[in-house]
Protein backbone atom coordinates (compact mmCIF):
# COMPACT_ATOMS: atom_id res chain seq x y z
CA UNK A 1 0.00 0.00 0.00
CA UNK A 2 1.35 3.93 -0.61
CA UNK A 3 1.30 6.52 1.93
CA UNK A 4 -0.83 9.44 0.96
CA UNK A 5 0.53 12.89 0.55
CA UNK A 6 0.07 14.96 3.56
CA UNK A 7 -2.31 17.32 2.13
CA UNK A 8 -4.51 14.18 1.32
CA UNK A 9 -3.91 12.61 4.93
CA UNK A 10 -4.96 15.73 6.26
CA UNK A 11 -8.47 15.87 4.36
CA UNK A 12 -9.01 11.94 5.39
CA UNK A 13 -8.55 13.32 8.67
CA UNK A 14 -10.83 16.33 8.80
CA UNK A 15 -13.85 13.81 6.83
CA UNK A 16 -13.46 11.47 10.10
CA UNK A 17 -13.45 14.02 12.54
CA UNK A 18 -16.64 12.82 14.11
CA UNK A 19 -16.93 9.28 13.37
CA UNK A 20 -17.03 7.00 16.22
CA UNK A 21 -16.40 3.34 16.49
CA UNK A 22 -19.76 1.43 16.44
CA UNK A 23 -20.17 -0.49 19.91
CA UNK A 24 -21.78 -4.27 19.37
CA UNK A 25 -24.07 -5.35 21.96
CA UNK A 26 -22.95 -8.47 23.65
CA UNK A 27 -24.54 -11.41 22.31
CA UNK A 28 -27.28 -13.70 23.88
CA UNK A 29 -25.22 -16.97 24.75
CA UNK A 30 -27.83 -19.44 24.31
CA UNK A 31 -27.69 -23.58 24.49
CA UNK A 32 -26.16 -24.75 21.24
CA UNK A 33 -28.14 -25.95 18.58
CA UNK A 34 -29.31 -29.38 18.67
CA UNK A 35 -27.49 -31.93 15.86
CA UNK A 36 -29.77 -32.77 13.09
CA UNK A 37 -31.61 -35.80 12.69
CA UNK A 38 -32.41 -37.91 10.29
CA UNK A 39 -36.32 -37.47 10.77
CA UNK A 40 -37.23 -40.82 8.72
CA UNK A 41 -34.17 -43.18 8.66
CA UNK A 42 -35.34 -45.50 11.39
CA UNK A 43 -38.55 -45.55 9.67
CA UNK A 44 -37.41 -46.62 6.73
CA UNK A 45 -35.26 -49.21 8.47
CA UNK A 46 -38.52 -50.26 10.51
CA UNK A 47 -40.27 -50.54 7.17
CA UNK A 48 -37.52 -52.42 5.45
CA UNK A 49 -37.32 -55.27 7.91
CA UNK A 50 -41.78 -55.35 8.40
CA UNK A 51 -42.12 -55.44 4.99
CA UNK A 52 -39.14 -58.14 4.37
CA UNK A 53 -40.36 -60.58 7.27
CA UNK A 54 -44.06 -60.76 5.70
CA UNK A 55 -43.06 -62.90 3.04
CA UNK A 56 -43.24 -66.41 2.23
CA UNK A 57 -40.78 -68.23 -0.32
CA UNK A 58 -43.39 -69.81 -2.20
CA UNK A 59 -44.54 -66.57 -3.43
CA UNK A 60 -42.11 -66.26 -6.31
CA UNK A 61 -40.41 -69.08 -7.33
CA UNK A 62 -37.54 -68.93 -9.65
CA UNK A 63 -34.99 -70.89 -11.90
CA UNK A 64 -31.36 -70.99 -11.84
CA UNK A 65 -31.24 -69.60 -15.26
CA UNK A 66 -34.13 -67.22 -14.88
CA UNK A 67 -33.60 -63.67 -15.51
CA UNK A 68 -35.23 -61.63 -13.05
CA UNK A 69 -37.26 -58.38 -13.49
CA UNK A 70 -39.36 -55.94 -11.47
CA UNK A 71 -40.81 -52.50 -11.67
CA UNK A 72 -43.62 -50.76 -9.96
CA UNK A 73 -46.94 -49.43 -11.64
CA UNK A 74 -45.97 -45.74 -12.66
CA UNK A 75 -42.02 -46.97 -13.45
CA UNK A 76 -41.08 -45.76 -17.30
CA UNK A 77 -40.06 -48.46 -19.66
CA UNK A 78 -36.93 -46.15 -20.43
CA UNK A 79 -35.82 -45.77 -16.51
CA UNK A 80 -36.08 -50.31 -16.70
CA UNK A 81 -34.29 -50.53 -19.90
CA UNK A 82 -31.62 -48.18 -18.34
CA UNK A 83 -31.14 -50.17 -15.14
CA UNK A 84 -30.90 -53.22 -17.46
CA UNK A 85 -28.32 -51.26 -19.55
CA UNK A 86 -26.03 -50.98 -16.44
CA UNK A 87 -26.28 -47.18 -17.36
CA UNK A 88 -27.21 -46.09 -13.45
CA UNK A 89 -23.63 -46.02 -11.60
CA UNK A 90 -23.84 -48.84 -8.63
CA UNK A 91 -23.24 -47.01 -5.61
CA UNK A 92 -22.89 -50.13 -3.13
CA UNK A 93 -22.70 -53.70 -3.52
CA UNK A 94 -23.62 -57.00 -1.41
CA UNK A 95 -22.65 -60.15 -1.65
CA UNK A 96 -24.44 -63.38 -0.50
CA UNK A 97 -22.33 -66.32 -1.85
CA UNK A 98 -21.83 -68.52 1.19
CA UNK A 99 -24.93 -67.60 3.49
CA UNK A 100 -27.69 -69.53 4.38
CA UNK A 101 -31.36 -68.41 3.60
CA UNK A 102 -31.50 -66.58 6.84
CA UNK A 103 -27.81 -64.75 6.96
CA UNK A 104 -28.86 -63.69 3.30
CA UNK A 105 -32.20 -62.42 4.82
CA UNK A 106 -31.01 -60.39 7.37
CA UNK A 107 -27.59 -59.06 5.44
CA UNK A 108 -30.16 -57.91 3.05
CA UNK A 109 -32.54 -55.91 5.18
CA UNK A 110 -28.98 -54.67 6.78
CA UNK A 111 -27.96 -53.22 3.65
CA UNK A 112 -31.10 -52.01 2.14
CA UNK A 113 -31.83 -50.47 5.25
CA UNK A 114 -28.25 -49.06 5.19
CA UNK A 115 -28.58 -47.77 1.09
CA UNK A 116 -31.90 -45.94 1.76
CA UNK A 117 -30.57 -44.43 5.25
CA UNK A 118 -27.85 -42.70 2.61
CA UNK A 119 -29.60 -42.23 -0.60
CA UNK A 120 -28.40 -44.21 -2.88
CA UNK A 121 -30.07 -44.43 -6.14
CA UNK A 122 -28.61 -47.57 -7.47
CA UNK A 123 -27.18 -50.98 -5.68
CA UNK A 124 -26.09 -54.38 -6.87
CA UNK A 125 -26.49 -57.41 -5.34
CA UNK A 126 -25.21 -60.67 -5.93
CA UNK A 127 -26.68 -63.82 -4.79
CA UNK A 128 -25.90 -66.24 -7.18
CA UNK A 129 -27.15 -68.61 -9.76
CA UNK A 130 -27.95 -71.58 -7.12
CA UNK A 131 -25.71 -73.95 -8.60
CA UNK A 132 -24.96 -75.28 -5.21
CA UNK A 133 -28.79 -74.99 -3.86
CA UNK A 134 -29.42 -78.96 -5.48
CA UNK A 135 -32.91 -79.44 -6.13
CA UNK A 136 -34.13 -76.60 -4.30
CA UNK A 137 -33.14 -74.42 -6.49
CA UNK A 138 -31.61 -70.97 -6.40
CA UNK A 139 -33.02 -70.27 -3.06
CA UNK A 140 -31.02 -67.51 -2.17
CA UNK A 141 -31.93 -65.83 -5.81
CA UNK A 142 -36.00 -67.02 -4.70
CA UNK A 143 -35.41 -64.56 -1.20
CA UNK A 144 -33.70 -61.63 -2.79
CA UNK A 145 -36.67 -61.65 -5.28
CA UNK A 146 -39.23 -62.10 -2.59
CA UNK A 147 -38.11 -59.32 -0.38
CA UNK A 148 -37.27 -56.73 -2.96
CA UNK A 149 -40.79 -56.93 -4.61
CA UNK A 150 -42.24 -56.45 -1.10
CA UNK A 151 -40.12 -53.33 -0.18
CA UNK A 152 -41.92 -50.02 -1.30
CA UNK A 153 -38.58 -48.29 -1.60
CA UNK A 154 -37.50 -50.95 -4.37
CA UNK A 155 -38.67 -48.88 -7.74
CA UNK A 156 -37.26 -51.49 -9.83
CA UNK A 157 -34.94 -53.87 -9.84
CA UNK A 158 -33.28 -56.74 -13.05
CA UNK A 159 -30.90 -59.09 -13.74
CA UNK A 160 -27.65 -57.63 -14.07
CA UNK A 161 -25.67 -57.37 -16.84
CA UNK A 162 -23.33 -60.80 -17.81
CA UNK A 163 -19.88 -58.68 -17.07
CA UNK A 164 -21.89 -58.03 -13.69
CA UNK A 165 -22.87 -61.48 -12.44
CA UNK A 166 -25.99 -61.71 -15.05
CA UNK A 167 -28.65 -63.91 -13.71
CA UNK A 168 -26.31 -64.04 -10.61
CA UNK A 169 -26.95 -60.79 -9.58
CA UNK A 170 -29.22 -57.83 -9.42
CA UNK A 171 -29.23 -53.77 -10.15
CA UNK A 172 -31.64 -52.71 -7.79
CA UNK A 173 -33.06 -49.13 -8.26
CA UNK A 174 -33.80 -46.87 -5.01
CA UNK A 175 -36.56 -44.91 -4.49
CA UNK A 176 -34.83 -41.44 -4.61
C-alpha cells in the first residue's frame, strides 16, 4: 500500500473528525443448537425389515437360469431398460455367496436399510445362480426376489448385466 501525501492525509482526517467506532451489543449466549436428525431413517429401516419378514418363499419361485425383473406401476419403460443397460452407476454392492437363507435375509434388510438411510439411487447385489442350492433351487436368488418386490422403496430392480454377475446378480433401483 502507498502513503498518501500529507495534504490528502490531512483531508481523510478532517472527513473522520466525528466518526465514532460502532459499539456491538454483547450477544445472547444461548444452548447450542441441537445436531440434526435424520427425521425418517429408522422408519425406513422399521419398514424395510416389516415389509421383508411378511413374506413367504413360495410366493415367487424362480430358476437358476431365470432372468429376473421388477418395476412398480408408474415406473417408465426407459428408466427399466436403463437399469438393465447398467447405465445407473452402482453405488454399493452386497454379496451373498456362502450364506444360508436366513444370513442372506437379514444381510439384506442390513444393507437395504443401510442404502436408503444414505440415498443411494442404485445398488447391486449378488446372490448367485444356485448352482450349489441342489434341487431346491436358487433359493437364495428365490429370497432376494421375494423381499425386494415387497419393499416399497425398491422402484425397480433386473438381472444384471453378464460382465456383472448376469442372472447371478441384481441392479436394484432406489426410491430417490
Amino acid at each position: 500500500m502507498r502513503k498518501l501525501p500529507d495534504h490528502e492525509s490531512g483531508v481523510f482526517r478532517e472527513a473522520v473528525r466525528d466518526v465514532l467506532p460502532i459499539t456491538h451489543e454483547p450477544r445472547a449466549v444461548g444452548r447450542p443448537k441441537p445436531a440434526p436428525k435424520a427425521r425418517f431413517r429408522r422408519f425406513e429401516e422399521r419398514q424395510v425389515l416389516k415389509e421383508s419378514l411378511s413374506l413367504a418363499a413360495h410366493d415367487l419361485e424362480v430358476e437358476t437360469g431365470d432372468e429376473l425383473t421388477f418395476r412398480r406401476p408408474g415406473v417408465q419403460d426407459g428408466v427399466l431398460r436403463k437399469l438393465r443397460r447398467g447405465y445407473y452407476r452402482v453405488e454399493s454392492e452386497l454379496d451373498l455367496h456362502g450364506l444360508t437363507v436366513p444370513e442372506a435375509k437379514q444381510a439384506l434388510r442390513s444393507f437395504l436399510a443401510r442404502s436408503i438411510a444414505r440415498q443411494f439411487r442404485c445398488v447391486r447385489i449378488i446372490h448367485g445362480k444356485g448352482l450349489g442350492s441342489g434341487p431346491r433351487g436358487p433359493v437364495i436368488k428365490q429370497a432376494v426376489n421375494v423381499i425386494l418386490r415387497h419393499t416399497d422403496l425398491i422402484v425397480a430392480f433386473c438381472s444384471a448385466r453378464q460382465v456383472d454377475g448376469g442372472t447371478g446378480a441384481i441392479y436394484a433401483l432406489l426410491h430417490s
